[in-house]
Protein backbone atom coordinates (compact mmCIF):
# COMPACT_ATOMS: atom_id res chain seq x y z
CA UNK A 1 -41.72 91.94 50.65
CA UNK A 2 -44.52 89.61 49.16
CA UNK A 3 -47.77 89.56 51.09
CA UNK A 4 -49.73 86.74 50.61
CA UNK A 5 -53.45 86.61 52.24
CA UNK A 6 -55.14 83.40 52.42
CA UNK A 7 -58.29 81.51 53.94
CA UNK A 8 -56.58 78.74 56.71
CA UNK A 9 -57.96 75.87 54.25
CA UNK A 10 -55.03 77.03 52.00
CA UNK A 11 -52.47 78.13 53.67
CA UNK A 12 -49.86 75.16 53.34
CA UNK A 13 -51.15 75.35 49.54
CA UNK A 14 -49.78 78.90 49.68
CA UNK A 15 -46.65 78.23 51.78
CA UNK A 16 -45.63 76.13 49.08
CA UNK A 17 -46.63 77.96 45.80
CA UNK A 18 -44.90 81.52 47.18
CA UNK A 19 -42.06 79.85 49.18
CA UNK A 20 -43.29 81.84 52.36
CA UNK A 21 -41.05 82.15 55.27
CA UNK A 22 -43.11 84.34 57.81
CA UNK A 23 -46.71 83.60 58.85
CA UNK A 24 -49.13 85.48 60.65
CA UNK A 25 -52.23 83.41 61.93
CA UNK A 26 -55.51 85.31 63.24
CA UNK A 27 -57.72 82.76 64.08
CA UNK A 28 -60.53 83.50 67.14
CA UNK A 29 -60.18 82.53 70.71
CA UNK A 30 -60.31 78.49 71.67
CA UNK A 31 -59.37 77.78 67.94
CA UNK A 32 -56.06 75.31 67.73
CA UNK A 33 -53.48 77.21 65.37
CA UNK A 34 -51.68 75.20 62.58
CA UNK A 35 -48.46 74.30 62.96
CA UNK A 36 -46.32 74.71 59.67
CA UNK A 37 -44.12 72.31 58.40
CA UNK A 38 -40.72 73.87 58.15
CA UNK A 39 -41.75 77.39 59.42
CA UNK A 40 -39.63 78.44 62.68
CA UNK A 41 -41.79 78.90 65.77
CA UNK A 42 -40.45 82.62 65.98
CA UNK A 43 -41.20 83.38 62.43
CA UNK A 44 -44.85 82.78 63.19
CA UNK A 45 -46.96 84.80 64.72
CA UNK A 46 -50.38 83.78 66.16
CA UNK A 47 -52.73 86.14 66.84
CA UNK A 48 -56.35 85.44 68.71
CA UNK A 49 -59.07 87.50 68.29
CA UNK A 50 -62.51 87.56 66.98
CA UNK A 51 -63.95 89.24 63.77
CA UNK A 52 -65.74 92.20 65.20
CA UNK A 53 -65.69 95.86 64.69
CA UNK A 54 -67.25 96.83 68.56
CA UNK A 55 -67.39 95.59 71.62
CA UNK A 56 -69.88 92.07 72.24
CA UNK A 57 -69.99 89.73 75.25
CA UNK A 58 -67.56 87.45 75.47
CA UNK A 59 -66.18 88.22 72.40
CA UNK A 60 -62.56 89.36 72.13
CA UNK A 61 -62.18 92.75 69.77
CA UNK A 62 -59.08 93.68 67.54
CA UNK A 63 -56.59 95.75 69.96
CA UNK A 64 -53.69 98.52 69.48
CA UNK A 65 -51.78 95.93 71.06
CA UNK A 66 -52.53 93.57 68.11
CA UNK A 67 -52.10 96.13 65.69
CA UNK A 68 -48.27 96.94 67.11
CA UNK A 69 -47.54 92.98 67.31
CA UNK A 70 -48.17 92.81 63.72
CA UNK A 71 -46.38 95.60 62.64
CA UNK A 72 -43.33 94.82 65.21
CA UNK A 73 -43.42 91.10 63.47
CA UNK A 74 -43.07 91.78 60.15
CA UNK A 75 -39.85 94.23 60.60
CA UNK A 76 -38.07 90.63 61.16
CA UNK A 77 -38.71 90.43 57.13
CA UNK A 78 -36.44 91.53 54.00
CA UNK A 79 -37.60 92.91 50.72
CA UNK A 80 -36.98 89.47 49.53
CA UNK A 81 -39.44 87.52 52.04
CA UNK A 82 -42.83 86.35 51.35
CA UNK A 83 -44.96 86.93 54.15
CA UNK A 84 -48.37 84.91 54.84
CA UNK A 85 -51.28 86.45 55.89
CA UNK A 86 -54.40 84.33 56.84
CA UNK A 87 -57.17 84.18 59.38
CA UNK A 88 -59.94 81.68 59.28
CA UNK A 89 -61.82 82.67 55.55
CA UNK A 90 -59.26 85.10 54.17
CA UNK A 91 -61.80 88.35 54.02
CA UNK A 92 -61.83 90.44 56.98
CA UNK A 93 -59.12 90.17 59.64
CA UNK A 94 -55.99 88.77 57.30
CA UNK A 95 -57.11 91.91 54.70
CA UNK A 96 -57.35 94.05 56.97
CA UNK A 97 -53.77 93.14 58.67
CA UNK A 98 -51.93 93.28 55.10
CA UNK A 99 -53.56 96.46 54.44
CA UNK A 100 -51.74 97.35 57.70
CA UNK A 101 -48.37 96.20 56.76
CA UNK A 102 -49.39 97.38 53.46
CA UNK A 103 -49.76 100.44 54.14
CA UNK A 104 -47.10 100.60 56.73
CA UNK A 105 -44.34 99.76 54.39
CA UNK A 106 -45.57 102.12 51.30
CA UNK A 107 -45.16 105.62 51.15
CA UNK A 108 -48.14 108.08 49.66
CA UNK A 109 -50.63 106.19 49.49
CA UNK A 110 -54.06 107.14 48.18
CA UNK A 111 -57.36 105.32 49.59
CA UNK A 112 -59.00 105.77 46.16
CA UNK A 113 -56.22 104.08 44.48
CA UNK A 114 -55.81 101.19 47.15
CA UNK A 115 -59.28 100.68 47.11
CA UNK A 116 -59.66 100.36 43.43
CA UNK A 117 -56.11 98.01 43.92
CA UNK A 118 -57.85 95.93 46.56
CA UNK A 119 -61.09 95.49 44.52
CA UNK A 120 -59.74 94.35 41.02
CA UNK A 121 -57.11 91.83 43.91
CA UNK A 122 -59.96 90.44 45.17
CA UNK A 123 -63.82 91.36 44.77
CA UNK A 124 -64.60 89.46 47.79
CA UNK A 125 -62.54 91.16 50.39
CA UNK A 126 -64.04 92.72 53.55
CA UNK A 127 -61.27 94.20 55.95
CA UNK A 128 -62.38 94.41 59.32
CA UNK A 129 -63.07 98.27 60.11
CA UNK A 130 -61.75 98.30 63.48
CA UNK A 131 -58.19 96.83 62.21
CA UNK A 132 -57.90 99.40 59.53
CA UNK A 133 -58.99 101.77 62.26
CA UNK A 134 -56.44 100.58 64.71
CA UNK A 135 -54.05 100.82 62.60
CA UNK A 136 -54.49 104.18 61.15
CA UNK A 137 -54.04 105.07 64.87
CA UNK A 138 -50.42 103.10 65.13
CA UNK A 139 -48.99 104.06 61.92
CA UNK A 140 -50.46 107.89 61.68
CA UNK A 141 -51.47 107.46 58.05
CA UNK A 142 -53.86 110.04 58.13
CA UNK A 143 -57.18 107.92 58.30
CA UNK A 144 -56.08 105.93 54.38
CA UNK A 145 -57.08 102.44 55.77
CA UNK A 146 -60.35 103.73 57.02
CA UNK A 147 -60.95 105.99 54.03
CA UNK A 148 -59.92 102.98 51.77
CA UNK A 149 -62.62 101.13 53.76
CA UNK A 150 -65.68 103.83 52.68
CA UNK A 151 -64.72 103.55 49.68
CA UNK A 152 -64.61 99.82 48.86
CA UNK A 153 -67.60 99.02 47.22
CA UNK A 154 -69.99 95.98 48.53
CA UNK A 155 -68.09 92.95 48.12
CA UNK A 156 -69.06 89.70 46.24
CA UNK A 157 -70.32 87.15 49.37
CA UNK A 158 -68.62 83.78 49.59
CA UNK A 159 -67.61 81.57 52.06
CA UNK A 160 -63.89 82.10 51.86
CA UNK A 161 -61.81 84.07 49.87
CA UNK A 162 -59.18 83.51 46.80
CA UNK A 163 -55.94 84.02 47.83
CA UNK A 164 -54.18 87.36 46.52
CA UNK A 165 -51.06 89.20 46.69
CA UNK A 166 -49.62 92.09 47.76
CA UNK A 167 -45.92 93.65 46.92
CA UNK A 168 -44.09 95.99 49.24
């Protein structure tokens, strides 16, 4: 499977260019998710939370239960489907739910390696903590997303991020 992680302002863009047939939106509570021309209601899964690694007031945190949605969603998809990942800039929650699947999907893994991977991908990503947390917890990977986290160095600031690509 082809992972595709995008800002929202280029999804369809990205739709398009990788022919992608499952979508995974994470946009934060109140915000209207897109609808995508010719992507099934059932191959899309919206997810609403905010981009925060602890608890704030009134302010909705990542979740195990989000973690196991995404994980549950993308075992719909085939070796030969391209799924898109995107929240609302493309750095921190969408990263940080590839890394998931990622991770999920590959076997021996090594946070140094992914990290470097991740880095040279895209110099401006910024997975949310608590994701890669939360999902170290659901899949049992030993702590790799959060060590992969540590070890990412400071990334380059921007307002959204390139899309990149990830292959199962």
């Amino acid at each position: 499977m082809k992972i595709v992680i995008s800002p929202l302002s280029l999804a369809n863009k990205m739709i398009d260019k990788y022919n992608a047939n499952y979508i995974i939106s994470i946009l934060s509570p109140g915000e209207s998710f897109p609808i995508f021309e010719g992507i099934k209601d059932t191959n899309h899964l919206k997810l609403s939370f905010n981009d925060i690694t602890s608890p704030r007031k009134n302010l909705i945190q990542p979740s195990l239960g989000h973690v196991k949605n995404i994980i549950s969603f993308t075992k719909k998809c085939t070796k030969n489907d391209t799924l898109l990942i995107h929240c609302y800039a493309g750095i921190s929650r969408s990263t940080a739910a590839a890394l998931i699947v990622y991770c999920y999907y590959k076997k021996d893994l090594r946070a140094d390696l992914m990290a470097t991977e991740l880095m040279s991908l895209s110099p401006s990503a910024n997975p949310n903590s608590l994701l890669l947390k939360l999902g170290d917890h659901i899949i049992g990977s030993s702590n790799i997303l959060s060590e992969c986290h540590k070890i990412l160095k400071k990334p380059i600031l921007t307002y959204e991020n390139k899309p990149f690509t990830l292959n199962c």
